[in-house]
Every structure is written in structure tokens, then in C-alpha cells.
C-alpha atoms as a PDB file:
ATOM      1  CA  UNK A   1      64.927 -85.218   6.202  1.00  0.00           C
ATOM      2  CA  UNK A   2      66.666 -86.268   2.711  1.00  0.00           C
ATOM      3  CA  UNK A   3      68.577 -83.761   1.076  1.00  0.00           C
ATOM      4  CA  UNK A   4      69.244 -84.574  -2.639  1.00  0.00           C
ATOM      5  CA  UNK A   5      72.619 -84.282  -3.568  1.00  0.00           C
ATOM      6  CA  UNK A   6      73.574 -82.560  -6.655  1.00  0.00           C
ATOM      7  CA  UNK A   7      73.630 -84.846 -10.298  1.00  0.00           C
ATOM      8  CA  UNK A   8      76.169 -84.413 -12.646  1.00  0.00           C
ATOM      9  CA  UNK A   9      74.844 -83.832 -16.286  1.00  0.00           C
ATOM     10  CA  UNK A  10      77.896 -83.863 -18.014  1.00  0.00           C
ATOM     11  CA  UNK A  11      77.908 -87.874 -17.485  1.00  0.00           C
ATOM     12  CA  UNK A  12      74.171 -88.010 -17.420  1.00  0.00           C
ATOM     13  CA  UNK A  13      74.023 -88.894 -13.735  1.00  0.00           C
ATOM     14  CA  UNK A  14      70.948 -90.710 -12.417  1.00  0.00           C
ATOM     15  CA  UNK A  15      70.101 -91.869  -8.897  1.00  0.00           C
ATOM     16  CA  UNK A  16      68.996 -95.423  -8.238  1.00  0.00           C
ATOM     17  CA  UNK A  17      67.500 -96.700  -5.101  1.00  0.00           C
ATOM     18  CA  UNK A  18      68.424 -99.714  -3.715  1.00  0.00           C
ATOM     19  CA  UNK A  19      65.681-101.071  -1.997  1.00  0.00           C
ATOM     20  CA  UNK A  20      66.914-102.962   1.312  1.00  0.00           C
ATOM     21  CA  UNK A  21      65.265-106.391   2.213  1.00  0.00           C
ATOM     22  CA  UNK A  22      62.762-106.394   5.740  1.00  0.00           C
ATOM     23  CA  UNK A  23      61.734-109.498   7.625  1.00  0.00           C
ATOM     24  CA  UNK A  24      58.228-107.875   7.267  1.00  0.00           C
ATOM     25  CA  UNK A  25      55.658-106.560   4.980  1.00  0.00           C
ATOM     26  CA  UNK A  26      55.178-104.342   7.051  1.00  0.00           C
ATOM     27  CA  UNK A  27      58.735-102.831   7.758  1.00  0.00           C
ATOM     28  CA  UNK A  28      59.691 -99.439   6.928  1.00  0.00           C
ATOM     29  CA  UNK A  29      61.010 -99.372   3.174  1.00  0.00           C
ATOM     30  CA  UNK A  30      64.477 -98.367   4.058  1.00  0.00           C
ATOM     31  CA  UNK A  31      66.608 -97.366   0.351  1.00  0.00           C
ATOM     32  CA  UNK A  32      70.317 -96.615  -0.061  1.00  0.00           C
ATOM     33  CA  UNK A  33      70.515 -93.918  -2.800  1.00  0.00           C
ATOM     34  CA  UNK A  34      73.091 -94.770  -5.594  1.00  0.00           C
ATOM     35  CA  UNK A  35      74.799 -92.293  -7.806  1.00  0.00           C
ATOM     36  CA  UNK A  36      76.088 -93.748 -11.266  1.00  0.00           C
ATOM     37  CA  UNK A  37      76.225 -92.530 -14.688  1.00  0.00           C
ATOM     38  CA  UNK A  38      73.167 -93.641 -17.358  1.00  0.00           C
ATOM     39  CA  UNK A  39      75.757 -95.218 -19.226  1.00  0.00           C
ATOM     40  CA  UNK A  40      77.421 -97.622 -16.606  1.00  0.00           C
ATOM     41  CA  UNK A  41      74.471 -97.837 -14.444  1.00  0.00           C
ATOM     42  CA  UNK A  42      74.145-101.794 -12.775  1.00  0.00           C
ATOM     43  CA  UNK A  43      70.715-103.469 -13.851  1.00  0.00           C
ATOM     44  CA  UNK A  44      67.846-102.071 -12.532  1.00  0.00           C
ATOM     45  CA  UNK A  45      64.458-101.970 -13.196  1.00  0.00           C
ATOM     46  CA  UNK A  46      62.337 -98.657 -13.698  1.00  0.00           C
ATOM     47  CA  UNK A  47      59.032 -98.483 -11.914  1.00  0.00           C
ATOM     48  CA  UNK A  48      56.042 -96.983 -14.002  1.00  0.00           C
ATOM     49  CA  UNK A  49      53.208 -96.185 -11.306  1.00  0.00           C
ATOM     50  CA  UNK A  50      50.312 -93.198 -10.984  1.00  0.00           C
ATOM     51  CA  UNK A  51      51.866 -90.577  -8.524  1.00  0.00           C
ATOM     52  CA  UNK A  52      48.021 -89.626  -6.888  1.00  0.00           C
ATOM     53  CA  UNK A  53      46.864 -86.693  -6.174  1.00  0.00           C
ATOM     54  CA  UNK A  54      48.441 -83.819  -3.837  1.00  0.00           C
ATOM     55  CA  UNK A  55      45.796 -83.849  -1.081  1.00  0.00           C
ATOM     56  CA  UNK A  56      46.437 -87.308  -0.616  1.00  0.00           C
ATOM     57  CA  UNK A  57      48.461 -87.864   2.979  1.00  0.00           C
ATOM     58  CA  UNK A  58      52.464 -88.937   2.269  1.00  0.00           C
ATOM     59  CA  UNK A  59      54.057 -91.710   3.798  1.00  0.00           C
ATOM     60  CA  UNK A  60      57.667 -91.865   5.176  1.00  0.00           C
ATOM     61  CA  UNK A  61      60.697 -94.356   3.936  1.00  0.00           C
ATOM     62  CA  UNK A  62      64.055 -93.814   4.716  1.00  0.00           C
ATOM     63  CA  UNK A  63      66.784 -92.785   1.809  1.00  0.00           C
ATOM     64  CA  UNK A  64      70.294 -93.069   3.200  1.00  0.00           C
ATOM     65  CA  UNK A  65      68.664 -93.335   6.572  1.00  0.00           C
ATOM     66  CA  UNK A  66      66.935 -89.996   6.741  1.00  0.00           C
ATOM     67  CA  UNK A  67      63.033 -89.876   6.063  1.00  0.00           C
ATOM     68  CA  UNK A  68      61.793 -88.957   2.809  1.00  0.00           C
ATOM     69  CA  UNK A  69      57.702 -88.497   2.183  1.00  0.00           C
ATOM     70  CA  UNK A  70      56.230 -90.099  -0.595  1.00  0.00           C
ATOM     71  CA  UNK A  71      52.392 -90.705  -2.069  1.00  0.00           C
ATOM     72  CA  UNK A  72      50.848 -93.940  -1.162  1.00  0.00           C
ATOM     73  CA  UNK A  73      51.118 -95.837  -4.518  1.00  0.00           C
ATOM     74  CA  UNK A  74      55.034 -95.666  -4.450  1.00  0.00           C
ATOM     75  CA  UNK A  75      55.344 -96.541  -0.666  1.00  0.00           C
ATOM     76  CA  UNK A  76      52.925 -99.996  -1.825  1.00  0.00           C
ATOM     77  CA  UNK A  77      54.991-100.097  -5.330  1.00  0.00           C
ATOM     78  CA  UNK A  78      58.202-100.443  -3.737  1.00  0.00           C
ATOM     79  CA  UNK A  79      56.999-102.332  -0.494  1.00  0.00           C
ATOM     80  CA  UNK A  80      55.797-105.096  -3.418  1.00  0.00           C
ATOM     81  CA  UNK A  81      58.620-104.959  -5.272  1.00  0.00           C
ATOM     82  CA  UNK A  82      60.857-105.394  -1.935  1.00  0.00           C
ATOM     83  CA  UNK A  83      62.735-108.771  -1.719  1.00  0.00           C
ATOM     84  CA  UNK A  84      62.692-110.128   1.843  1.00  0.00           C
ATOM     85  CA  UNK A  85      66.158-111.943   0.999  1.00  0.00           C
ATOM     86  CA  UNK A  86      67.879-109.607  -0.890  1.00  0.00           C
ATOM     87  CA  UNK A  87      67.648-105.729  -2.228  1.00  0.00           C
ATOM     88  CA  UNK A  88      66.330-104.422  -5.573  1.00  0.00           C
ATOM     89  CA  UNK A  89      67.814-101.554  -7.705  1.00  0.00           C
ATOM     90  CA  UNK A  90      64.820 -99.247  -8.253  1.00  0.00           C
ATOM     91  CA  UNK A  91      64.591 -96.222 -10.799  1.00  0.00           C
ATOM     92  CA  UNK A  92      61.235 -94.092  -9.752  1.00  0.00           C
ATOM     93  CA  UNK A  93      60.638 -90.592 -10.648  1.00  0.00           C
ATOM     94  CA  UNK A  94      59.500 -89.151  -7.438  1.00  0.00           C
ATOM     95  CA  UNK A  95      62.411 -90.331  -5.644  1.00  0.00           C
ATOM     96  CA  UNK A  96      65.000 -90.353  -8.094  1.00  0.00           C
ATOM     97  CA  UNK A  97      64.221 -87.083  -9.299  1.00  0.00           C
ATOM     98  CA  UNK A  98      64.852 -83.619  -7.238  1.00  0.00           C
ATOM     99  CA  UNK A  99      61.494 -82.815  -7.485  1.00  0.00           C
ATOM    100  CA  UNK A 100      62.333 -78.907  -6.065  1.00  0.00           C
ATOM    101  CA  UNK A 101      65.185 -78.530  -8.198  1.00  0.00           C
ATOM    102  CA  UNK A 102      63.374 -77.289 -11.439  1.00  0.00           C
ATOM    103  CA  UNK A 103      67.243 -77.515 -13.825  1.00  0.00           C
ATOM    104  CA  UNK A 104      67.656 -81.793 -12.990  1.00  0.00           C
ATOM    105  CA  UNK A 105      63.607 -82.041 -13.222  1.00  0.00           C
ATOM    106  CA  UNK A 106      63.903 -81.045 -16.739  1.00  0.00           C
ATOM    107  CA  UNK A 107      67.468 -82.375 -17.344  1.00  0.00           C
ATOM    108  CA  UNK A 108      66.163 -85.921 -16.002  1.00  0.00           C
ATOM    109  CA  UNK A 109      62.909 -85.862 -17.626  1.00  0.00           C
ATOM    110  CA  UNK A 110      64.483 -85.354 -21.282  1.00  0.00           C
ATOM    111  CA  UNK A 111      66.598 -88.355 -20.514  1.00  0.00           C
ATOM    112  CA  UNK A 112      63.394 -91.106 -18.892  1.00  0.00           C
ATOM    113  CA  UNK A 113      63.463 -92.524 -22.551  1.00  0.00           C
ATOM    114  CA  UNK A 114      66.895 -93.756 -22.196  1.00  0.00           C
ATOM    115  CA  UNK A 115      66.331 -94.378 -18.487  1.00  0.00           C
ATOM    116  CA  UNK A 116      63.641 -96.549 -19.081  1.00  0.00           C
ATOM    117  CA  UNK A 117      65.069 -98.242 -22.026  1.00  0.00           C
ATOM    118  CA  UNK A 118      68.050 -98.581 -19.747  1.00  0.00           C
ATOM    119  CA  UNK A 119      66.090-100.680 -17.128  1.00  0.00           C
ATOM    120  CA  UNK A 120      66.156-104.781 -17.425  1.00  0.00           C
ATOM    121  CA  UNK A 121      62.571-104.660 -17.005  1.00  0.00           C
ATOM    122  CA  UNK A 122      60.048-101.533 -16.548  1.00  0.00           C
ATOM    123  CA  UNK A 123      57.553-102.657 -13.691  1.00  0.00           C
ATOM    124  CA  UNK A 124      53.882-101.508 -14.208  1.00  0.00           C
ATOM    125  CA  UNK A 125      52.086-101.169  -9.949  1.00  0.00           C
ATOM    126  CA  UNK A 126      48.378-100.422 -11.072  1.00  0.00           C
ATOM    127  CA  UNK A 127      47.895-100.311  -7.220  1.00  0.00           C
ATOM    128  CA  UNK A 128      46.893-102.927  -4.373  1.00  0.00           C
ATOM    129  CA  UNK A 129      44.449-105.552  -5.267  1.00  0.00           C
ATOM    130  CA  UNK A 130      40.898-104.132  -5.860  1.00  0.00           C
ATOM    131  CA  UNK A 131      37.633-104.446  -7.485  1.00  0.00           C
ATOM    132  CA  UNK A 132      38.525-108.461  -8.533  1.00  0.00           C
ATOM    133  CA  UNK A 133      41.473-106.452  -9.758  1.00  0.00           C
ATOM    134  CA  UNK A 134      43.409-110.446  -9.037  1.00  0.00           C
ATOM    135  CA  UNK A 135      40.364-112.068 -11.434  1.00  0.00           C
ATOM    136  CA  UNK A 136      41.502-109.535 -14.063  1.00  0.00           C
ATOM    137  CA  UNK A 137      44.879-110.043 -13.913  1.00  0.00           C
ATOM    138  CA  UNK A 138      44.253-114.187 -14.191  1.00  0.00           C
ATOM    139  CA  UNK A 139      41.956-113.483 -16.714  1.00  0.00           C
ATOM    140  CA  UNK A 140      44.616-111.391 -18.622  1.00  0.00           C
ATOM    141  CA  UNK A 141      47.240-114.240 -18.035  1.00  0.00           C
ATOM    142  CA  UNK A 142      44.219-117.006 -19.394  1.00  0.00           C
ATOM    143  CA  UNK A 143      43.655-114.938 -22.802  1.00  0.00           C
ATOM    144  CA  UNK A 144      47.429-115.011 -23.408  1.00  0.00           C
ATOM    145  CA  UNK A 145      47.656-119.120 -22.999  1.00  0.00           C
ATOM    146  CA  UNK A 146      44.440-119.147 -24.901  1.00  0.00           C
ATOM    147  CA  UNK A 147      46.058-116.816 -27.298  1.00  0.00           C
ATOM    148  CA  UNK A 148      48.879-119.421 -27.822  1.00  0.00           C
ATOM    149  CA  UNK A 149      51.407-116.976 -26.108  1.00  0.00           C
ATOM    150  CA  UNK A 150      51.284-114.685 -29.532  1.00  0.00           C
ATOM    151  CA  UNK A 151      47.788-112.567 -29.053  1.00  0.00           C
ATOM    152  CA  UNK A 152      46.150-114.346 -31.577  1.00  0.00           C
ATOM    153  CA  UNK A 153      42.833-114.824 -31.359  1.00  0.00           C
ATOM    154  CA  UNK A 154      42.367-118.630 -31.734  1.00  0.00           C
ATOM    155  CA  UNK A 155      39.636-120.149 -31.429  1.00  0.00           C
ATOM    156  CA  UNK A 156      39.743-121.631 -28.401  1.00  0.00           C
ATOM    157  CA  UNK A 157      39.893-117.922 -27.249  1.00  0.00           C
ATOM    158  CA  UNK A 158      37.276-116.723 -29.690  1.00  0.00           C
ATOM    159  CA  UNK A 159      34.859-119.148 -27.185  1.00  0.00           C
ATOM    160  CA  UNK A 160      36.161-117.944 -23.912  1.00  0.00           C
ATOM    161  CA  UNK A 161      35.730-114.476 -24.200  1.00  0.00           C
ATOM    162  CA  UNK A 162      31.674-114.704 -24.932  1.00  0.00           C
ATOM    163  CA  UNK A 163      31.667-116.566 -21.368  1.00  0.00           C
ATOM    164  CA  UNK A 164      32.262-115.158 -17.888  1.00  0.00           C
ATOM    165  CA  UNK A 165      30.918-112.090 -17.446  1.00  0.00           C
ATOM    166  CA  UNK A 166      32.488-111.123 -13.798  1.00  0.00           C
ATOM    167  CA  UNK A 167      35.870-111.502 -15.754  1.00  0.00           C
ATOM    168  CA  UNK A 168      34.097-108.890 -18.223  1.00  0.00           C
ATOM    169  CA  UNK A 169      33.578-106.558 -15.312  1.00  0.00           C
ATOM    170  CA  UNK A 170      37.096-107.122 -13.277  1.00  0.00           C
ATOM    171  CA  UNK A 171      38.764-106.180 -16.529  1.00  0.00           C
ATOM    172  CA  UNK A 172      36.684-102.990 -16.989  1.00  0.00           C
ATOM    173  CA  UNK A 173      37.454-101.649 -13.251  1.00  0.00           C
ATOM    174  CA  UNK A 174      41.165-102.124 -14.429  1.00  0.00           C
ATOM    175  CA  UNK A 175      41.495-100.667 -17.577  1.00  0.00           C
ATOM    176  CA  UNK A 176      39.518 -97.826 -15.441  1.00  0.00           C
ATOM    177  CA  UNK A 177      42.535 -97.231 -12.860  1.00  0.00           C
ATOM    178  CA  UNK A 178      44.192 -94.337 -13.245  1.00  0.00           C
ATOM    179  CA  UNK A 179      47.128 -94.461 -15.170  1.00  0.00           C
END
């Protein structure tokens, strides 16, 4: 089992996983924890995900090679995010966080701002692919070309959007995903 080694506030430590590549989809996500002050962290990105609810049933990774539970929509985050040919620095609460050690929860949580402004990119995982959840996301992508990249509404958009109705609907299960 993980044990969480102690941060250092005075130099606004954070810890980063470093998620390892697998030859499968499949594979146990495997992470090396890194320890590094906010203000020379290396790039990462910062993962902005729905944590579920408590009854749901954990699954195991590895941090540092010892097994660490986490809900289903991080285990499916990070196994996305994973690179089959190389590793990705990861910032996600629930794992980066002590989440029994009430003094960094609170320490860490006044400092996510920074964190996240921190991160090269934030990544939003809505969760797996569901409900024509892809459609949306296409459709999404469509409205910004139609858009001319700026979220106008031209008019080539203004015609779209009174057509497809299923893209109506996949949009409307999204927007109704917990997040």
C-alpha cells in the first residue's frame, strides 16, 4: 500500500505523477510519484475530472510500485491520458493530494489555483464514451470551424444548428454529466 510522504510547505511542495507508458490499454497504470516545488515544477498538465461517488468500487494502480485505490473515472482519466511510447507528468487531486492528512488537504487546496495555472494544459475527462457522447464532441469541434475558430455565430453556423437533431440530443446527455 502507498504511503504518502510528507510535503514541504515552506517551498510549496506538490507531488506530480509520472504516468509510465504500457504496451496495453489494458496494463496496470503504473506512476512514479515526483516531489518538486510549485515554483520549479517540470511541465505538466493538471487533470480536471468528477471524483464519483464513495459507494462506487476503487480500482488499483501502482505509485512508486506499491498499490494505491482510486475511483473509476481517474483509473480511465489517466489510462487515456497514458502514452504507450513515453510517460506523462500528471497533477490530480486524489492522488496528489494526502487525502487523510487533513493540514496538506487544506494547504494544497488553497494553492490548486496556482497549480492549475501552473499546468501547460488542464485536461477536462468527462468520462468514457457514452450516450453519442463522440457525436457531441464532433459536433462541438463542427460549431467551432463553423464558428470561424472565434465563437461567432456566422451564418453558416446560424443554419447548422436548426438541423440535426440527434446532435441536439448527444449534446444535452453531455452537458448532463456530472461535473
Amino acid at each position: 500500500m502507498f504511503k504518502y510522504r510528507k510535503l514541504d510547505p515552506t517551498i510549496s511542495e506538490i507531488r506530480l505523477l509520472q504516468v509510465l507508458p504500457a504496451s496495453q490499454v489494458s496494463d496496470l497504470i503504473a506512476c512514479q510519484v515526483l516531489y518538486c516545488s510549485l515554483s520549479r515544477a517540470p511541465s505538466y498538465h493538471a487533470l480536471s475530472y468528477t471524483w464519483g461517488t464513495p459507494t462506487e468500487k476503487k480500482e488499483k494502480i501502482t505509485l512508486d510500485g506499491a498499490s494505491f485505490a482510486v475511483q473509476p473515472n481517474l483509473s480511465s482519466a489517466l489510462r487515456q491520458f497514458r502514452s504507450t511510447w513515453g510517460s506523462a507528468l500528471i497533477w490530480a487531486d486524489a492522488a496528489c493530494i494526502s487525502q487523510e492528512d487533513n493540514e496538506e488537504r487544506s494547504q494544497q487546496v488553497m494553492m490548486m489555483g496556482i497549480i492549475y495555472s501552473n499546468a501547460i494544459g488542464t485536461e477536462v475527462w468527462l468520462g468514457e464514451a457514452a450516450d453519442e457522447s463522440d457525436l457531441a464532441m464532433d459536433t462541438a469541434e463542427h460549431w467551432h470551424e463553423l464558428s470561424g475558430g472565434r465563437g461567432e455565430l456566422t451564418p453558416a453556423l446560424k443554419e447548422w444548428l436548426g438541423k440535426p437533431e440527434v446532435a441536439w440530443e448527444a449534446m444535452t446527455a453531455l452537458w448532463r454529466r456530472p461535473w
